[in-house]
N, C-alpha and C. Protein backbone atom coordinates (compact mmCIF):
# COMPACT_ATOMS: atom_id res chain seq x y z
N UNK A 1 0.82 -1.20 0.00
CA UNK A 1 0.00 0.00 0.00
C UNK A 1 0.87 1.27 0.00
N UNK A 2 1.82 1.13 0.86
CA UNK A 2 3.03 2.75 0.97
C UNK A 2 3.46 2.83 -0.35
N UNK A 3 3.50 2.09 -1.18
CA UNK A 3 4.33 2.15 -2.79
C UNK A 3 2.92 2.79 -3.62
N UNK A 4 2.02 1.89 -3.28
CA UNK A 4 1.03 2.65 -4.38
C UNK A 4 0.55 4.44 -3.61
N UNK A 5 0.65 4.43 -2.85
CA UNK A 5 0.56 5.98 -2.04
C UNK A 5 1.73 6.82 -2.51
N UNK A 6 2.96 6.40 -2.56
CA UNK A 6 4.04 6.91 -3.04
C UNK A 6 3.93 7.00 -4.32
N UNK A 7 3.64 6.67 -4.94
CA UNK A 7 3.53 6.76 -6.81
C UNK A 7 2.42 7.67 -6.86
N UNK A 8 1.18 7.58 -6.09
CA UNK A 8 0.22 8.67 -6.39
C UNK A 8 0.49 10.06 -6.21
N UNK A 9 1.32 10.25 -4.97
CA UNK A 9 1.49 11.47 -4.27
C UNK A 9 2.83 12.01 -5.48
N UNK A 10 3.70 11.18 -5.91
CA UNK A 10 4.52 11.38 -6.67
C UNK A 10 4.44 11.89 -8.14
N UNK A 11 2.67 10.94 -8.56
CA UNK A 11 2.05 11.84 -9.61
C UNK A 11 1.37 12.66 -9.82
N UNK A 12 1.01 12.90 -8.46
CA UNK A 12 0.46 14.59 -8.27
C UNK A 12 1.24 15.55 -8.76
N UNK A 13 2.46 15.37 -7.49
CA UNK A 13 3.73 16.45 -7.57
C UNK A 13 4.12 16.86 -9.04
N UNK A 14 4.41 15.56 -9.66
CA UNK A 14 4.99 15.89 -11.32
C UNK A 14 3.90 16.23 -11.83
N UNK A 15 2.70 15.97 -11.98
CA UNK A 15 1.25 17.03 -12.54
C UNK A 15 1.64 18.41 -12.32
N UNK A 16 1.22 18.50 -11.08
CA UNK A 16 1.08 19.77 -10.38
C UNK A 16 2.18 20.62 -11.51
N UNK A 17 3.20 20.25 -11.02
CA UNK A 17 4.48 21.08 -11.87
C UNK A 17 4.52 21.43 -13.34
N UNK A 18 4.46 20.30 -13.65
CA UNK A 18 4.02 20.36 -15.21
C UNK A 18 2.91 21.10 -15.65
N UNK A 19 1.65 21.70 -14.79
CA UNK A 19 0.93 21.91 -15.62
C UNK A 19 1.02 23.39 -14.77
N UNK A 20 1.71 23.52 -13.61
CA UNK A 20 1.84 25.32 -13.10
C UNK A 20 3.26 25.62 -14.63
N UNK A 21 3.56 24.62 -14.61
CA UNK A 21 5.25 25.43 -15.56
C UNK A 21 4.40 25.74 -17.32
N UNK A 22 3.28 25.06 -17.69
CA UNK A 22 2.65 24.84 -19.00
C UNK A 22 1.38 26.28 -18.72
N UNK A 23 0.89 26.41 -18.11
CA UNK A 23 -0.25 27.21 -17.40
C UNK A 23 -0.21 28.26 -16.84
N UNK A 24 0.56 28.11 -15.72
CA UNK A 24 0.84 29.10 -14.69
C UNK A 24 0.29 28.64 -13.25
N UNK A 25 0.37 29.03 -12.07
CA UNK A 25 0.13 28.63 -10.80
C UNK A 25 -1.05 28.73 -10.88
N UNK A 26 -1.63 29.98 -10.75
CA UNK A 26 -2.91 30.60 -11.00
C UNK A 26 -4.03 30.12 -11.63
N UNK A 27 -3.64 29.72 -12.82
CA UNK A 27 -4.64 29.42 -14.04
C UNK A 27 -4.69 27.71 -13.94
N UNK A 28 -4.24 26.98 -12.89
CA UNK A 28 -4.55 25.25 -12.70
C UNK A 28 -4.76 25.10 -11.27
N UNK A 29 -5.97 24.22 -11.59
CA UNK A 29 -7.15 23.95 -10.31
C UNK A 29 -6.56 22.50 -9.92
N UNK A 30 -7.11 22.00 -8.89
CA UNK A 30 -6.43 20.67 -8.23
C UNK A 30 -6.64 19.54 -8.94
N UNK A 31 -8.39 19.93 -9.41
CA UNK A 31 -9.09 19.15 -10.55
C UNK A 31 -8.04 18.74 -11.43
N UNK A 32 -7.77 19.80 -12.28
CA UNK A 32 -6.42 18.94 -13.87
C UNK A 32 -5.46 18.72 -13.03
N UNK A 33 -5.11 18.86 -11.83
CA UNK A 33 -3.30 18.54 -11.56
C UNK A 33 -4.13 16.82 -10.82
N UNK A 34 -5.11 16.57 -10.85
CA UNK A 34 -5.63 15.25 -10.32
C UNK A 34 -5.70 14.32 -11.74
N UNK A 35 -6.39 15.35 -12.28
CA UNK A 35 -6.70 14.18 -14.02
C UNK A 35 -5.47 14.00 -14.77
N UNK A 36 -4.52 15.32 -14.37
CA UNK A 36 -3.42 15.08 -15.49
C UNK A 36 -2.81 13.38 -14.34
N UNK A 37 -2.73 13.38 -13.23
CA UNK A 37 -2.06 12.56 -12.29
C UNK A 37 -3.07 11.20 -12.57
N UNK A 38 -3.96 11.22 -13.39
CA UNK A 38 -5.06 9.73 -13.45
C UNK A 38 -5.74 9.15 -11.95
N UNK A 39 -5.90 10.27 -11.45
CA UNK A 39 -6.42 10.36 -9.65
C UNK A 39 -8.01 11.00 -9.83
N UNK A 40 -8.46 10.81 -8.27
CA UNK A 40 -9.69 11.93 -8.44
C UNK A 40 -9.11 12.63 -7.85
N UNK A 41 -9.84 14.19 -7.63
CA UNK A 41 -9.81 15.19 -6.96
C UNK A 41 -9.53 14.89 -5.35
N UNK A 42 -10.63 13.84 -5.16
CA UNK A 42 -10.52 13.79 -3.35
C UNK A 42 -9.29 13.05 -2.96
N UNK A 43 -8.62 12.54 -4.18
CA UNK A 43 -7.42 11.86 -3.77
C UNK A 43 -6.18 12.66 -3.77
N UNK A 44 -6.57 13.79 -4.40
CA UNK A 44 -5.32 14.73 -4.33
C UNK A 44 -5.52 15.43 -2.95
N UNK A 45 -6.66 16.03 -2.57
CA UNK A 45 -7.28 16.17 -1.05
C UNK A 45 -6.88 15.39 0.26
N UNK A 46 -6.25 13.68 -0.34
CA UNK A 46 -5.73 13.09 0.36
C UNK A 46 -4.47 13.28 0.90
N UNK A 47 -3.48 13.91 -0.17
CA UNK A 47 -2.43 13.97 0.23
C UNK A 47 -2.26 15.47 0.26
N UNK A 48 -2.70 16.45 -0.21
CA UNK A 48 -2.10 18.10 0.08
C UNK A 48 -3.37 18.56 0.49
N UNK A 49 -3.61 19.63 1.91
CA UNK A 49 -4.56 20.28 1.79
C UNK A 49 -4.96 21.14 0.76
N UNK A 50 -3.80 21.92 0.11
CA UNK A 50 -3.74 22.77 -1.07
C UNK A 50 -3.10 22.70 -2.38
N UNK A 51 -3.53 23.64 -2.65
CA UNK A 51 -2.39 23.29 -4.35
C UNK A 51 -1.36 23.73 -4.15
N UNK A 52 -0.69 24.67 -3.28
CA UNK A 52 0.40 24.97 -2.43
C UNK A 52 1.37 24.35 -2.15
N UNK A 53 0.43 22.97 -1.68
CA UNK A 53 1.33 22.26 -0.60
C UNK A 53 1.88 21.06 -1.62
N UNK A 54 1.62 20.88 -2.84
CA UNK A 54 2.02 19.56 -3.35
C UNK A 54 3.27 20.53 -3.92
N UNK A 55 3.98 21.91 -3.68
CA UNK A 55 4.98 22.12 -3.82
C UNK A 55 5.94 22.24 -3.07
N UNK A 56 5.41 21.91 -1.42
CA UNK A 56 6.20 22.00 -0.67
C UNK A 56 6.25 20.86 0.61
N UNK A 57 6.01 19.57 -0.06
CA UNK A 57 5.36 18.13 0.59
C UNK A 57 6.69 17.96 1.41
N UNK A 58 7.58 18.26 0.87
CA UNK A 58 9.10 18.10 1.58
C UNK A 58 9.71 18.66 3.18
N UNK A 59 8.89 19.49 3.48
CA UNK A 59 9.02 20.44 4.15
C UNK A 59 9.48 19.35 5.89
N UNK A 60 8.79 18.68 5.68
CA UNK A 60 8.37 18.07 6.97
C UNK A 60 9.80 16.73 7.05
N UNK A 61 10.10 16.14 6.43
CA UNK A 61 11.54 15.49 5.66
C UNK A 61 12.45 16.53 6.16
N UNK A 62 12.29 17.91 5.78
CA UNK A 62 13.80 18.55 5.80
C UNK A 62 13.81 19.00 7.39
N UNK A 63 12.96 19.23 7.94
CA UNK A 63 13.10 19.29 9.25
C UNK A 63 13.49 18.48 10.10
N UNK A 64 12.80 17.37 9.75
CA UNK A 64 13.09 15.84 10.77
C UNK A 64 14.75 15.97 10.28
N UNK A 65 15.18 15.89 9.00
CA UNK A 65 16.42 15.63 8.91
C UNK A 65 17.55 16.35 9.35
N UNK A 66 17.24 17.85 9.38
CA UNK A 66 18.07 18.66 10.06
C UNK A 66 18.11 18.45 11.41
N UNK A 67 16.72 18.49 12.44
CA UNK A 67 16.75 18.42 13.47
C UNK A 67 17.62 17.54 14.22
N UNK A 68 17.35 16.51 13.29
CA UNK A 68 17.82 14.67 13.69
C UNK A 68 19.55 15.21 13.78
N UNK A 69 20.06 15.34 12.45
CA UNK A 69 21.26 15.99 12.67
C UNK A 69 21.77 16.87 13.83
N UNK A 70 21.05 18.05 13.65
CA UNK A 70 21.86 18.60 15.25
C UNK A 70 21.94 17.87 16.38
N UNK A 71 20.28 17.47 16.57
CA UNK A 71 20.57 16.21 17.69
C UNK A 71 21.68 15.30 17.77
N UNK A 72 22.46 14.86 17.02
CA UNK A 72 23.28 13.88 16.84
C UNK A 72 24.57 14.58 16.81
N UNK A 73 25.03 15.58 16.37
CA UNK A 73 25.64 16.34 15.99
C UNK A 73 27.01 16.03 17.36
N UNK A 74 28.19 15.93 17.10
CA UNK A 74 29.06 16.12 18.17
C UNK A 74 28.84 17.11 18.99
N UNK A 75 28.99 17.11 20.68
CA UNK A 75 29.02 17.82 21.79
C UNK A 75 30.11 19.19 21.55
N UNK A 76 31.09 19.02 21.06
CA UNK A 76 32.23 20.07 20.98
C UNK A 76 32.48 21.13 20.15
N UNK A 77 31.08 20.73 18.90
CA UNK A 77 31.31 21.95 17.93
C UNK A 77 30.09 23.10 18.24
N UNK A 78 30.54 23.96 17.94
CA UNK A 78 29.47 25.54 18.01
C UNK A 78 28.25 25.34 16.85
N UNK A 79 27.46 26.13 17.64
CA UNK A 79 26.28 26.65 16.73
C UNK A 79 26.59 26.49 15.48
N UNK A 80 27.20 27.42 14.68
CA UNK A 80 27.32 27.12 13.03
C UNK A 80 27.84 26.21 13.21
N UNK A 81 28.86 25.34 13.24
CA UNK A 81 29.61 24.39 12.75
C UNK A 81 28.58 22.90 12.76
N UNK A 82 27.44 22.83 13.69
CA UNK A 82 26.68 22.08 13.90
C UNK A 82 25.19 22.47 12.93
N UNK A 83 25.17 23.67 12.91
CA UNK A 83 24.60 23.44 11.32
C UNK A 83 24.55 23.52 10.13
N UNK A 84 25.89 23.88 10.07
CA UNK A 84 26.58 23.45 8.97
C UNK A 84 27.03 22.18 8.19
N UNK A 85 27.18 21.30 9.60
CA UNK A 85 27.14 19.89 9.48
C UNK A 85 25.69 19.01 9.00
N UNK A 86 24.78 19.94 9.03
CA UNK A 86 23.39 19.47 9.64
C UNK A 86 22.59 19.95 7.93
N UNK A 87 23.05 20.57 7.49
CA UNK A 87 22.81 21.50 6.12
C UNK A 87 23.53 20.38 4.88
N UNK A 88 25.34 19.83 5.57
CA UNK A 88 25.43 19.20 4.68
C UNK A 88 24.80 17.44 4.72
N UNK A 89 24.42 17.32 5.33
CA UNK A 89 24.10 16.35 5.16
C UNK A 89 22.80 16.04 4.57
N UNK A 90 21.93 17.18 4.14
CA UNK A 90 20.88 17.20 2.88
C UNK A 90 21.38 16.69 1.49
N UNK A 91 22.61 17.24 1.26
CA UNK A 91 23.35 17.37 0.23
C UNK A 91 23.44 16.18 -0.57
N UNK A 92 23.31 14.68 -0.34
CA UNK A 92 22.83 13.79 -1.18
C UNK A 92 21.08 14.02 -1.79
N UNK A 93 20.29 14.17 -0.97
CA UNK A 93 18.89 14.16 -1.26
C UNK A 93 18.96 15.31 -2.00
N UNK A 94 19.19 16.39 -1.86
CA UNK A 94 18.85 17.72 -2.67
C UNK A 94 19.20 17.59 -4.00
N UNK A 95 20.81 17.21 -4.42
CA UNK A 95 21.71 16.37 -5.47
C UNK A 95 20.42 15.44 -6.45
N UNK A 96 19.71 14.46 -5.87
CA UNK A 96 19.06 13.74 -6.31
C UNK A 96 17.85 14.61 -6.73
N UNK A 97 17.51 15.14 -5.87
CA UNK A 97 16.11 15.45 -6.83
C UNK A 97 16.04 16.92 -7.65
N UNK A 98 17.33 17.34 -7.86
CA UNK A 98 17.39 18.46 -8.72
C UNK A 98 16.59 18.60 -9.85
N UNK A 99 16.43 17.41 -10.61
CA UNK A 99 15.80 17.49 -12.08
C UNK A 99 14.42 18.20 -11.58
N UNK A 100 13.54 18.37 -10.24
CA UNK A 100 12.15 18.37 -9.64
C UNK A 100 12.35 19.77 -8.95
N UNK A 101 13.50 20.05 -8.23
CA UNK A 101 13.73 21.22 -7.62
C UNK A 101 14.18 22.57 -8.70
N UNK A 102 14.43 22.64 -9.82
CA UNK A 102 15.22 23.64 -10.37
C UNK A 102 13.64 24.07 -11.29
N UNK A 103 12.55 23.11 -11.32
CA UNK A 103 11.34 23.78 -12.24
C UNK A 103 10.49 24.44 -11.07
N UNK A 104 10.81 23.67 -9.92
CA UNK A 104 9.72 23.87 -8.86
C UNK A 104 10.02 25.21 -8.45
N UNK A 105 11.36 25.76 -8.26
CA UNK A 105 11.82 27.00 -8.04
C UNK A 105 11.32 28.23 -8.95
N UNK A 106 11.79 27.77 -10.27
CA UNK A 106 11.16 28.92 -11.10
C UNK A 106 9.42 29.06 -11.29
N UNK A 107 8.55 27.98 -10.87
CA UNK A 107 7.26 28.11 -10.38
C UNK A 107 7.47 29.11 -9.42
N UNK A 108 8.16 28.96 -8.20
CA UNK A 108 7.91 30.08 -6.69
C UNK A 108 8.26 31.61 -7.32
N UNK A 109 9.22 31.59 -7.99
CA UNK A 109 9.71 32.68 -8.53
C UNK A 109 8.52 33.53 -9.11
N UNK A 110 8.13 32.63 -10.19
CA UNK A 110 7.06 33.35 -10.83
C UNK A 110 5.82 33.84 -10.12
N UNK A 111 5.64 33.38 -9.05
CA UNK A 111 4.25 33.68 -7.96
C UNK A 111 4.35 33.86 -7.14
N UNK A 112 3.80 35.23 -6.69
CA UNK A 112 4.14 35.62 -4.97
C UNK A 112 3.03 35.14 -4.17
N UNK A 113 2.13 34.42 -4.49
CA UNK A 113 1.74 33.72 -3.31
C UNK A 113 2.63 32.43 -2.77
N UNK A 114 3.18 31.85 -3.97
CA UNK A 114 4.34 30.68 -3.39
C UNK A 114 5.61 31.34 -2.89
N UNK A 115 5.96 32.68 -3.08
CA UNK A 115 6.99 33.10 -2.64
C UNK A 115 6.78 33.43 -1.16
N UNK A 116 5.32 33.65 -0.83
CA UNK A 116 5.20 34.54 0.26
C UNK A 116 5.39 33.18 1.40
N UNK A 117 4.60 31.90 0.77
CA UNK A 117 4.41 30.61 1.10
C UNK A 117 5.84 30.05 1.47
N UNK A 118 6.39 30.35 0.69
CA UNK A 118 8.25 29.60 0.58
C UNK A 118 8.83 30.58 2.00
N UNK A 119 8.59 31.64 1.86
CA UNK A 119 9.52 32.43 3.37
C UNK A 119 8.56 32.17 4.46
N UNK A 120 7.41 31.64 4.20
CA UNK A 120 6.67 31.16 5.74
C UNK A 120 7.12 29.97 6.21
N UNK A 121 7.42 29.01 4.91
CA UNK A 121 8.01 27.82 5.30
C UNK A 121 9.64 28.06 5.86
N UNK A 122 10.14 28.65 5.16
CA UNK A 122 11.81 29.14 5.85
C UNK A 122 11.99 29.59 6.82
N UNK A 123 10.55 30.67 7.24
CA UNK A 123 10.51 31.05 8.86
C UNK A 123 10.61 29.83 9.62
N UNK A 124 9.45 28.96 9.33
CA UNK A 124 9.02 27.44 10.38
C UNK A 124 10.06 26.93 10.54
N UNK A 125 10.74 26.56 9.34
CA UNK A 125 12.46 25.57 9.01
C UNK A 125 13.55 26.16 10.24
N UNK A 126 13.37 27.85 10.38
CA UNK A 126 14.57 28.12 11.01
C UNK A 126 14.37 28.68 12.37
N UNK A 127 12.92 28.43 12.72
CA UNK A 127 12.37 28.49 14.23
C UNK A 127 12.50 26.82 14.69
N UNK A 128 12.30 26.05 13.75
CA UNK A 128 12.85 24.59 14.21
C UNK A 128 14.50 24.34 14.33
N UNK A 129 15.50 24.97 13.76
CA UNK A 129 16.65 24.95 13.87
C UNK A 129 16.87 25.22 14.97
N UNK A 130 16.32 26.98 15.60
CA UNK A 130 16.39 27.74 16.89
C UNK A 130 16.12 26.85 18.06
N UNK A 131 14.84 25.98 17.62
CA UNK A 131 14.72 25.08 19.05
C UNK A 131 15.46 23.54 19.07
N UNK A 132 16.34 23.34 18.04
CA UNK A 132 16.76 21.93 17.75
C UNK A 132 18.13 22.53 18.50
N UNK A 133 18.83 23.54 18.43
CA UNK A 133 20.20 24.59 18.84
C UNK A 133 20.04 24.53 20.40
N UNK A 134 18.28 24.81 20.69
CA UNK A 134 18.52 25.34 22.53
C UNK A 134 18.56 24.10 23.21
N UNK A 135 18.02 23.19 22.80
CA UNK A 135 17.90 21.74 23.14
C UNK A 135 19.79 20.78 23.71
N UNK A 136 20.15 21.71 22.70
CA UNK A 136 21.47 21.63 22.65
C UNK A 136 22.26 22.32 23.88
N UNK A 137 21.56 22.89 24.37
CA UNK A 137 22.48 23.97 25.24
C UNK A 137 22.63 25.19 24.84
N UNK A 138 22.43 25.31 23.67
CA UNK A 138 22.56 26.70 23.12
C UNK A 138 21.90 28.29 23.69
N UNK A 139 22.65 29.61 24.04
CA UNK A 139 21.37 29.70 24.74
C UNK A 139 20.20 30.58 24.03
N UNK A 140 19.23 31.31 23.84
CA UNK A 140 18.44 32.00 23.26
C UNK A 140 19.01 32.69 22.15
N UNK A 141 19.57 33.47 22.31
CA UNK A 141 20.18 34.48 21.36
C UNK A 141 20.76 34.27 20.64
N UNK A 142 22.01 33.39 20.95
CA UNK A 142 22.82 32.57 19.99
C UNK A 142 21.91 31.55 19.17
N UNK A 143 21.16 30.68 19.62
CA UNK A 143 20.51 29.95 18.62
C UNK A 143 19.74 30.83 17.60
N UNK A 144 18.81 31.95 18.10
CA UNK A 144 18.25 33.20 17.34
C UNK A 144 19.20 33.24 16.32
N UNK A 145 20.36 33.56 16.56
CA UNK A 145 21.35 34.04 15.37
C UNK A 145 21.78 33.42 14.56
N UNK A 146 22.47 32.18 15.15
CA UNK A 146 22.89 31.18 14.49
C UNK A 146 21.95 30.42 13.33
N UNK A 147 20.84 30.01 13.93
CA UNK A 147 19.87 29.67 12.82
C UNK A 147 19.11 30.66 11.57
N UNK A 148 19.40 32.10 11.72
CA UNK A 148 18.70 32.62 10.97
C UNK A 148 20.35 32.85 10.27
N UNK A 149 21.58 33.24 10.51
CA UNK A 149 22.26 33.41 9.48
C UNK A 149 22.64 32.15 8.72
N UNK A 150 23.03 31.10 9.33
CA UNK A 150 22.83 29.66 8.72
C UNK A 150 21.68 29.47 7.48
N UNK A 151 20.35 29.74 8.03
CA UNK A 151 19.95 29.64 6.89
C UNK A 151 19.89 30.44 6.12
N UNK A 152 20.05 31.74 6.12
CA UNK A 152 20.36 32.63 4.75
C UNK A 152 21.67 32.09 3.94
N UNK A 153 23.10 31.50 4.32
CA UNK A 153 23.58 31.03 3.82
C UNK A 153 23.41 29.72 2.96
N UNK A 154 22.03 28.78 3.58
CA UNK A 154 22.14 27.99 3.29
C UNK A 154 21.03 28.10 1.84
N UNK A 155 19.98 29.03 1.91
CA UNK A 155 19.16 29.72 0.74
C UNK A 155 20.32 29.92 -0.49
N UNK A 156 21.00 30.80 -0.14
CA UNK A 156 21.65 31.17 -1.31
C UNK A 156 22.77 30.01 -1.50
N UNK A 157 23.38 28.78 -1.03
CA UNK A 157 23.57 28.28 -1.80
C UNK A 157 23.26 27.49 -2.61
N UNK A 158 21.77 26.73 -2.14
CA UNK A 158 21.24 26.34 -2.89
C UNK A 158 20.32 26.85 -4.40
N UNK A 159 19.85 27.37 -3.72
CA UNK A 159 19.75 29.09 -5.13
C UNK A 159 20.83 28.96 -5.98
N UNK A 160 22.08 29.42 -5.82
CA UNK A 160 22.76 29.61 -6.76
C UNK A 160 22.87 28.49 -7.09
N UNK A 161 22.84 27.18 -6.30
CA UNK A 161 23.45 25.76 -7.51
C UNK A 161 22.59 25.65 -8.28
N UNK A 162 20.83 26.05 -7.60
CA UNK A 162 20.39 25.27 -8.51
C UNK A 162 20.11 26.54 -10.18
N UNK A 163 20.68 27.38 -9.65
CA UNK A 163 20.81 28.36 -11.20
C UNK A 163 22.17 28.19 -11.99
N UNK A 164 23.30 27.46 -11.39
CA UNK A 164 23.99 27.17 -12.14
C UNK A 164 24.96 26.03 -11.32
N UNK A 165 24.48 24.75 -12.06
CA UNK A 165 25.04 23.34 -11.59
C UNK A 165 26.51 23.29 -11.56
N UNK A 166 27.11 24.04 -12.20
CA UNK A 166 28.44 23.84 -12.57
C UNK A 166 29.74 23.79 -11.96
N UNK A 167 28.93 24.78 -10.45
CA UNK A 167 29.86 24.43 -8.81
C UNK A 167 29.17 23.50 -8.29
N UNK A 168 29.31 23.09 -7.87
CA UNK A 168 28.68 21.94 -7.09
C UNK A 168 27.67 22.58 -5.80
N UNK A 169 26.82 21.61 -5.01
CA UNK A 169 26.24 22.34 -4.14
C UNK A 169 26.84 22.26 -2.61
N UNK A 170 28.07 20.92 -2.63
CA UNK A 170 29.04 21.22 -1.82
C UNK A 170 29.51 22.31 -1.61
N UNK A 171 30.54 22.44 -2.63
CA UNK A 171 31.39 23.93 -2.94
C UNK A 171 30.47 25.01 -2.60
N UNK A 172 29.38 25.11 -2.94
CA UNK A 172 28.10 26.38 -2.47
C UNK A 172 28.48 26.21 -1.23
N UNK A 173 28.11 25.10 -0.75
CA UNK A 173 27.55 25.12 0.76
C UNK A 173 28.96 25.86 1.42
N UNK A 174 30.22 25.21 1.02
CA UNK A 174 31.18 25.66 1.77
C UNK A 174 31.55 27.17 1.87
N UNK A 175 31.57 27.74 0.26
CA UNK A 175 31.93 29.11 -0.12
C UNK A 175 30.74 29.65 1.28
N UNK A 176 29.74 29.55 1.22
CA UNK A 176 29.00 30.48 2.15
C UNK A 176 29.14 30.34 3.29
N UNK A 177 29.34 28.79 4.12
CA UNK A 177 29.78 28.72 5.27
C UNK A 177 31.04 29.87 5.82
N UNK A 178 32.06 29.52 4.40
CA UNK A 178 33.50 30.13 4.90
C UNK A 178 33.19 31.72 5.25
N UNK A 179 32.44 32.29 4.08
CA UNK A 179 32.09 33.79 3.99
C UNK A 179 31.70 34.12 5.14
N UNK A 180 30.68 32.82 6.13
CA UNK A 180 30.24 33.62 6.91
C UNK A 180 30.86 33.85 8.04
N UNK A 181 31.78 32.49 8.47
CA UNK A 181 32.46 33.01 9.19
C UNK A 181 33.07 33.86 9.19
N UNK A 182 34.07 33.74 8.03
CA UNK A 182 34.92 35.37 7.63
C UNK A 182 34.08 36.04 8.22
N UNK A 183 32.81 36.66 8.10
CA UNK A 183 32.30 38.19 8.25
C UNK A 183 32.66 37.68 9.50
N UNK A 184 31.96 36.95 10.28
CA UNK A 184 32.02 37.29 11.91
C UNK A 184 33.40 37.14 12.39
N UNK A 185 34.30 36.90 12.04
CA UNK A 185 35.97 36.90 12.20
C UNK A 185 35.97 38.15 11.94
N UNK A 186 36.04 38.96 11.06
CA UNK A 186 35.66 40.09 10.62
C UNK A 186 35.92 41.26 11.68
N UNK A 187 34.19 40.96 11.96
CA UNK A 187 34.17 41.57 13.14
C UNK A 187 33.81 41.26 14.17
N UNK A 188 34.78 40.04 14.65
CA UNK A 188 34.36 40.28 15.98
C UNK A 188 35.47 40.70 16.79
């Protein structure tokens, strides 16, 4: 049963996309992203409350996985360095589903209700970092910080890989890690 659930929810997603990238966000109802998927409607209802959400089904994956990471994360390293560690270790899964992530992006791009949608989800992502950090010992402020500049670094490197594959999303990840320390070496 989890395989045939997985193939459905899977042919939503590639509907959905295909017919916001052919259409536009706006102009496709759940209805065709169900018929283009050979589903009914209430079955797309099954798996996304919205048409929103079959672009951002992942959301809940990247949390568990980060979180899981810091949790696990060695006792001796600092705030960034622990989520930095915690960032790369997406870095196989993200790698893999690029061919799905680089159309899905220029969908958000094109629509500010998914854009507005995408920084509500990045808020949630990096208020879960903040409390995965204090859990840690970390104390308020520092986790505050740490998780919100972490993930601005970690936005733009994925951003930029996925606008141009040709660095890797390692090399991203690192160039921004390094930068950021630099700044706070910088000045502190």
């Amino acid at each position: 049963m989890a395989k045939k659930e997985d193939d459905a929810r899977t042919r939503l997603q590639g509907a959905a996309l295909e017919l916001f990238r052919e259409r536009g966000y706006d102009r496709t109802t759940t209805a065709e992203i169900a018929a283009r998927a050979g589903v009914t409607e209430r079955t797309f209802f099954r798996y996304f409350p919205d048409k929103r959400e079959v672009l951002f089904d992942g959301q809940v994956i990247l949390r568990t996985a980060l979180t899981g990471s810091i949790a696990q994360a060695p006792s001796g390293l600092g705030p960034l360095d622990v989520l930095f560690q915690a960032f790369r270790s997406l870095q196989p899964a993200l790698e893999a589903n690029r061919s799905y992530a680089r159309p899905r992006q220029d969908v958000i791009a094109a629509t500010p209700a998914l854009q507005e949608r995408e920084l509500a989800k990045i808020a949630a992502l990096t208020h879960a970092l903040t409390l995965a950090l204090k859990a840690r010992g970390v104390s308020d402020l520092r986790a505050v910080l740490a998780a919100d500049v972490c993930m601005a670094a970690f936005v733009w490197a994925t951003l930029s890989w996925l606008d141009d594959p040709k660095v890797g999303l390692g090399d991203r990840l690192d160039a921004a890690f390094r930068e950021l320390k630099g700044l706070l070496a910088e000045n502190g």
